[in-house]
Protein backbone atom coordinates (compact mmCIF):
# COMPACT_ATOMS: atom_id res chain seq x y z
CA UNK A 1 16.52 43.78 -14.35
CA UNK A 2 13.26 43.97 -16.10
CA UNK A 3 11.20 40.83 -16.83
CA UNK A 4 11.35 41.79 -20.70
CA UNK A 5 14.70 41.79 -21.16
CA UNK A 6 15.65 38.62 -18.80
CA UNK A 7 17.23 35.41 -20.44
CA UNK A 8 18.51 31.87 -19.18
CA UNK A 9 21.35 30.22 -20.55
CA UNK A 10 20.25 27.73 -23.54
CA UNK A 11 19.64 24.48 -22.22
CA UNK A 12 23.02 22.23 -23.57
CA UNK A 13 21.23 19.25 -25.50
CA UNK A 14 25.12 17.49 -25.71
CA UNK A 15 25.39 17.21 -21.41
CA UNK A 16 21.23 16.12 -20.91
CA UNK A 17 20.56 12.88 -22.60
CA UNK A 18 18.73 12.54 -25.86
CA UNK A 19 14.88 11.90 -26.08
CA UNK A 20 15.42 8.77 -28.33
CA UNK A 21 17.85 6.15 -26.89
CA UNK A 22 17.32 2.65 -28.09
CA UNK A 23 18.86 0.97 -24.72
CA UNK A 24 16.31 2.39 -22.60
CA UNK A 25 13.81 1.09 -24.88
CA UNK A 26 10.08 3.03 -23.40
CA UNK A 27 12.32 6.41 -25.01
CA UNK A 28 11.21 4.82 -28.40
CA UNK A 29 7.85 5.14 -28.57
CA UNK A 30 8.07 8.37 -26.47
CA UNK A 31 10.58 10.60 -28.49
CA UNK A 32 9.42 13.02 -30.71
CA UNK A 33 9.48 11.50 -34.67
CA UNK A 34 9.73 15.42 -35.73
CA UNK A 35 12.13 18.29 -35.82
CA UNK A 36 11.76 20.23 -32.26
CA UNK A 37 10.43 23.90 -32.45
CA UNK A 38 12.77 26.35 -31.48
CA UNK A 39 11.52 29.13 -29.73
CA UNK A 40 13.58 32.61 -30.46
CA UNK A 41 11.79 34.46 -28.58
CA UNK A 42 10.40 33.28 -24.64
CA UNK A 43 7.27 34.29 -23.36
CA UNK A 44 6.97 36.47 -20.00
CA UNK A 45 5.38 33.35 -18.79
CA UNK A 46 8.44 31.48 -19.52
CA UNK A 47 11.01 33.82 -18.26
CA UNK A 48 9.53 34.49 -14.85
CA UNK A 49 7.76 32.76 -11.51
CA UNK A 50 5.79 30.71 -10.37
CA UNK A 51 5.86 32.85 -7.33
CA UNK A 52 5.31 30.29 -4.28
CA UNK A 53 4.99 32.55 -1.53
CA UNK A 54 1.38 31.63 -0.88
CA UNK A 55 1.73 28.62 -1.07
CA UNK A 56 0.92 26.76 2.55
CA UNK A 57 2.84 23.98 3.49
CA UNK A 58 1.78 21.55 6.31
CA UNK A 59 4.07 20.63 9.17
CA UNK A 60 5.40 17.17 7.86
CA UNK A 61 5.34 17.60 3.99
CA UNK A 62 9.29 17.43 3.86
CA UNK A 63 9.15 14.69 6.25
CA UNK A 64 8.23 11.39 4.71
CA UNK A 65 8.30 9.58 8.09
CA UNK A 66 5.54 11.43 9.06
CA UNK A 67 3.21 13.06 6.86
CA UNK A 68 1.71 9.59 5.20
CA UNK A 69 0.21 8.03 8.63
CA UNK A 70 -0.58 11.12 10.28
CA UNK A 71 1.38 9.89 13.28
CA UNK A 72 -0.01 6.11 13.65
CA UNK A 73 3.09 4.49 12.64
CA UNK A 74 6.42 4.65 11.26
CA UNK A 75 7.49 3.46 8.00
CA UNK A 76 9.90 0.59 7.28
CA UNK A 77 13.30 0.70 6.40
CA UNK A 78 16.44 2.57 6.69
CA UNK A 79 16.03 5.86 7.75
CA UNK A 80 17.54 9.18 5.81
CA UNK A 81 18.02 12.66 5.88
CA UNK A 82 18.29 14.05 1.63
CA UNK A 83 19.53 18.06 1.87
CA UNK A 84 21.39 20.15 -0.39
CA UNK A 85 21.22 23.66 -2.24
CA UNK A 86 19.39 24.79 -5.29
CA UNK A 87 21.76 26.90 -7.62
CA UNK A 88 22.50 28.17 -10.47
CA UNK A 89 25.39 27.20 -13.19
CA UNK A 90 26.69 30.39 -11.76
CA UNK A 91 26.91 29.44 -8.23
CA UNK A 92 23.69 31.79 -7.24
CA UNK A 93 21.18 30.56 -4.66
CA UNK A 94 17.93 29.74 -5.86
CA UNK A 95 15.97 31.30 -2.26
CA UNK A 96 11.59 30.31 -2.05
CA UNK A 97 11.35 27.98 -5.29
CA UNK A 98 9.37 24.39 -4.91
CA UNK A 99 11.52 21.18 -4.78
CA UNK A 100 9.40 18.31 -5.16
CA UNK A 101 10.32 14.60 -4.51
CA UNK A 102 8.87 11.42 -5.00
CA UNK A 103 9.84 7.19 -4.28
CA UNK A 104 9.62 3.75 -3.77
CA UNK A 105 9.37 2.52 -0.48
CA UNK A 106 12.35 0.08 1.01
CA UNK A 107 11.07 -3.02 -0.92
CA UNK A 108 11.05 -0.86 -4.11
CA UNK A 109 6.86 -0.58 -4.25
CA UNK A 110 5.85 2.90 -5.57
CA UNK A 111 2.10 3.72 -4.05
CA UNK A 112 0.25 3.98 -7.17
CA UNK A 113 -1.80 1.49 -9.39
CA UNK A 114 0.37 0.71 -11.72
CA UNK A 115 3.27 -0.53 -10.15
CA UNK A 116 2.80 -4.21 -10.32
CA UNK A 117 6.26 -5.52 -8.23
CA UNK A 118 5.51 -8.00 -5.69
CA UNK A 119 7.66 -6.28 -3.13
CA UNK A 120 4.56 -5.16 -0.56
CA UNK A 121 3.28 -1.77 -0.12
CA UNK A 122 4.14 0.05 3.47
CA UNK A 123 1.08 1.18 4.91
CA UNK A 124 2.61 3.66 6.76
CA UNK A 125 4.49 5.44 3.89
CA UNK A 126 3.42 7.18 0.47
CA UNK A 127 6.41 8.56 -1.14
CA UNK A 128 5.78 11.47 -1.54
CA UNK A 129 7.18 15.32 -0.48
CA UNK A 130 7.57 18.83 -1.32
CA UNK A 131 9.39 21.81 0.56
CA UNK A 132 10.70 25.28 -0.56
CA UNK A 133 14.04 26.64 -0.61
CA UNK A 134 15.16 29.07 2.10
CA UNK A 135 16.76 32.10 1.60
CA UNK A 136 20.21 30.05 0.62
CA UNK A 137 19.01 27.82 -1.49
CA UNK A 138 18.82 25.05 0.89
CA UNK A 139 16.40 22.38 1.35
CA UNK A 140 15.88 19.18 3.40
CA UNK A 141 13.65 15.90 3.53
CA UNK A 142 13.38 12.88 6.11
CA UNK A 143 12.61 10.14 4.44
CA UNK A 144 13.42 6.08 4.15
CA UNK A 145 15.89 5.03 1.35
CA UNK A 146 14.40 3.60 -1.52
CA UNK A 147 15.00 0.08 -2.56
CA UNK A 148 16.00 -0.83 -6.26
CA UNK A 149 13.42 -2.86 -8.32
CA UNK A 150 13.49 -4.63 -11.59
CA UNK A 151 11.69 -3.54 -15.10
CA UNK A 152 11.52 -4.86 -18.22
CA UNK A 153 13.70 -2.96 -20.45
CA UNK A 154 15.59 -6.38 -21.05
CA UNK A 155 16.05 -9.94 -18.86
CA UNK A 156 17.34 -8.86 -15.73
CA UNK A 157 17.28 -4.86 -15.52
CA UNK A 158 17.07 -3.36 -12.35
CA UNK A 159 16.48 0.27 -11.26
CA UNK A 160 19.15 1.56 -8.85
CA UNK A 161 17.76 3.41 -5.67
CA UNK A 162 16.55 6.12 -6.49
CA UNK A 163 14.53 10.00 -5.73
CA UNK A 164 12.87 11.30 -8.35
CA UNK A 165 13.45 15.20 -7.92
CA UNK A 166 11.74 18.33 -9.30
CA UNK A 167 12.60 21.79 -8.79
CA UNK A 168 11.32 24.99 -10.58
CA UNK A 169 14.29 27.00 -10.69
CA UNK A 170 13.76 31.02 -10.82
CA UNK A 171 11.51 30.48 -13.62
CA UNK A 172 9.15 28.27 -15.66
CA UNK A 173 11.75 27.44 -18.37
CA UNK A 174 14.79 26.79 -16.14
CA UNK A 175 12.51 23.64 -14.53
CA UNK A 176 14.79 20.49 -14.19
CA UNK A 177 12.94 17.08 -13.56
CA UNK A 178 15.58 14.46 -11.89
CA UNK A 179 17.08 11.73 -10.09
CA UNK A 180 19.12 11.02 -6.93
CA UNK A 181 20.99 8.01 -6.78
CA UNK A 182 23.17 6.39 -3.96
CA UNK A 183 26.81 7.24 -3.43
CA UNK A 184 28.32 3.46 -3.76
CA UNK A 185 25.89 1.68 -5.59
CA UNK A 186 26.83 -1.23 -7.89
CA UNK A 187 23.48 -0.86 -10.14
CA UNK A 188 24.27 2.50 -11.19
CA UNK A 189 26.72 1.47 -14.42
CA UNK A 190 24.38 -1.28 -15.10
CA UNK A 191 21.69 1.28 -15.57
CA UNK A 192 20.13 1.13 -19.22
CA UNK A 193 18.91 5.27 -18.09
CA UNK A 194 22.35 6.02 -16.95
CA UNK A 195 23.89 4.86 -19.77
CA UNK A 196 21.61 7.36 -22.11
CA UNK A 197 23.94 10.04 -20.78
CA UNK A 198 27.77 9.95 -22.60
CA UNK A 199 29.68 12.39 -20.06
CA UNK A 200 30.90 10.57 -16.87
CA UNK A 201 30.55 14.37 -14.72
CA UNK A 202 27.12 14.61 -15.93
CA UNK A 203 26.09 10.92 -14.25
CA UNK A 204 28.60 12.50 -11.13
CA UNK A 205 26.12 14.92 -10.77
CA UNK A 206 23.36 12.79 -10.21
CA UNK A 207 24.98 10.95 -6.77
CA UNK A 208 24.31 11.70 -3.82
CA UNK A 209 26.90 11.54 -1.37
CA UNK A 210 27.30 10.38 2.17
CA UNK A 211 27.11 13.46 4.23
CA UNK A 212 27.91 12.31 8.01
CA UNK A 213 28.97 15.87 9.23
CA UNK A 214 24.84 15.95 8.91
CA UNK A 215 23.93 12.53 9.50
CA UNK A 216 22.37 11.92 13.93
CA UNK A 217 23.76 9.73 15.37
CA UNK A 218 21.54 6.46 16.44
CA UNK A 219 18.70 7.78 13.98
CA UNK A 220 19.88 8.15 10.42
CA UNK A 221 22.45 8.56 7.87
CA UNK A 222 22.35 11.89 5.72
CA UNK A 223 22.94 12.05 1.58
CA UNK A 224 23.99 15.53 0.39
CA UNK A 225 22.79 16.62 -3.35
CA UNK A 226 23.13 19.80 -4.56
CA UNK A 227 20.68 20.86 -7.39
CA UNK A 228 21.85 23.00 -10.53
CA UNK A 229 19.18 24.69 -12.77
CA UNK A 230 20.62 26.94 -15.95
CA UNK A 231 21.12 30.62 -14.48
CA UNK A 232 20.84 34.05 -16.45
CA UNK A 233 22.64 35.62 -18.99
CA UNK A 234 25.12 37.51 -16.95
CA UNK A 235 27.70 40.37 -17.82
CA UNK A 236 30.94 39.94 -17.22
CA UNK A 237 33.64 42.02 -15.42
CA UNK A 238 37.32 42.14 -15.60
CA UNK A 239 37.70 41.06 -12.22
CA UNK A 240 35.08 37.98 -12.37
């Protein structure tokens, strides 16, 4: 199929949550006070790449355990392995896109200037990792489970653990920016961002789930999440 006659499923506005939600009160100021534009007809730019297959990655940039000290000391805290598959809705691999993942560290600390908790920064971890997907889909990090943290969306909110997760899809517009919480976690229902989503499946999809088939044993427990981007317009047979 030709670049110029490709198209992705329309994103569904009624599953993702909406831009203004009063709960999670920093989507106030930040949600567009105008109509949005609707775009009839996508760009090439939109409906194709990036192509990553020049892009060099380093030996440890899926592993978080490693590629922050360089080797002169491990990181605090539990110890995990995230992995999964990036598809689309229709069950298709996504092979050689970017997944990108960022974190807090045990205590909850992200490494960056702005993050004023108290909980101390790890000097031996900065959050941080990227890897691409192989030729299934799959990808894979080694990392140290994030601890929750409090904000001030009201008195007492706290965050639940948490990745933050990007992944590019098979093009620019099928890009999905999200999170990975913990399989078991009492904070998730409290969560003034979890609640900006009405559907119960669509939060679902957001867990991560205890994965001990892939878990080592005396070295750390594994969380399974499989990532779904919106997959193209496909014709359909009798027998599908």
């Amino acid at each position: 199929m030709s670049h110029d006659n490709k198209r992705f499923v329309a994103r569904d506005r009624d599953w993702h949550p909406p831009a203004y939600a009063p709960g999670y009160k920093t989507s106030v100021p930040r949600s567009p006070q105008q109509a949005l534009v609707s775009m009839q007809q996508p760009t090439v730019s939109e409906l194709t790449g990036p192509d990553f297959s020049h892009l060099r990655m380093g030996p440890h940039d899926n592993d978080l355990l490693m590629n922050f000290s360089q080797g002169e000391g491990l990181p605090q805290g539990e110890r995990i392995i995230m992995h999964g598959r990036v598809v689309d809705q229709f069950g298709k691999p996504v092979p050689h896109t970017l997944v990108e993942m960022w974190q807090a560290n045990a205590g909850g600390r992200y490494r960056h200037k702005k993050d004023a908790y108290l909980a101390p920064l790890d000097p031996h971890f900065g959050g941080v990792g990227r890897c691409l997907t192989d030729d299934q889909g799959g990808y894979r990090f080694r990392t140290i489970k994030p601890g929750p943290y409090p904000w001030p969306n009201d008195v007492n909110s706290w965050r639940p653990a948490h990745i933050h997760v990007s992944v590019t899809g098979p093009s620019i517009s099928t890009r999905l920016i999200t999170q990975m919480y913990f399989e078991g976690d009492p904070l998730i229902p409290l969560c003034p961002i979890v609640h900006t989503l009405s559907d119960p499946e669509a939060v679902d999809t957001m867990i991560g789930r205890l994965d001990m088939a892939h878990s080592k044993p005396m070295d750390c427990l594994a969380y399974r999440f499989d990532i779904v981007v919106r997959g193209e317009l496909q014709t359909y047979f009798e027998n599908q």
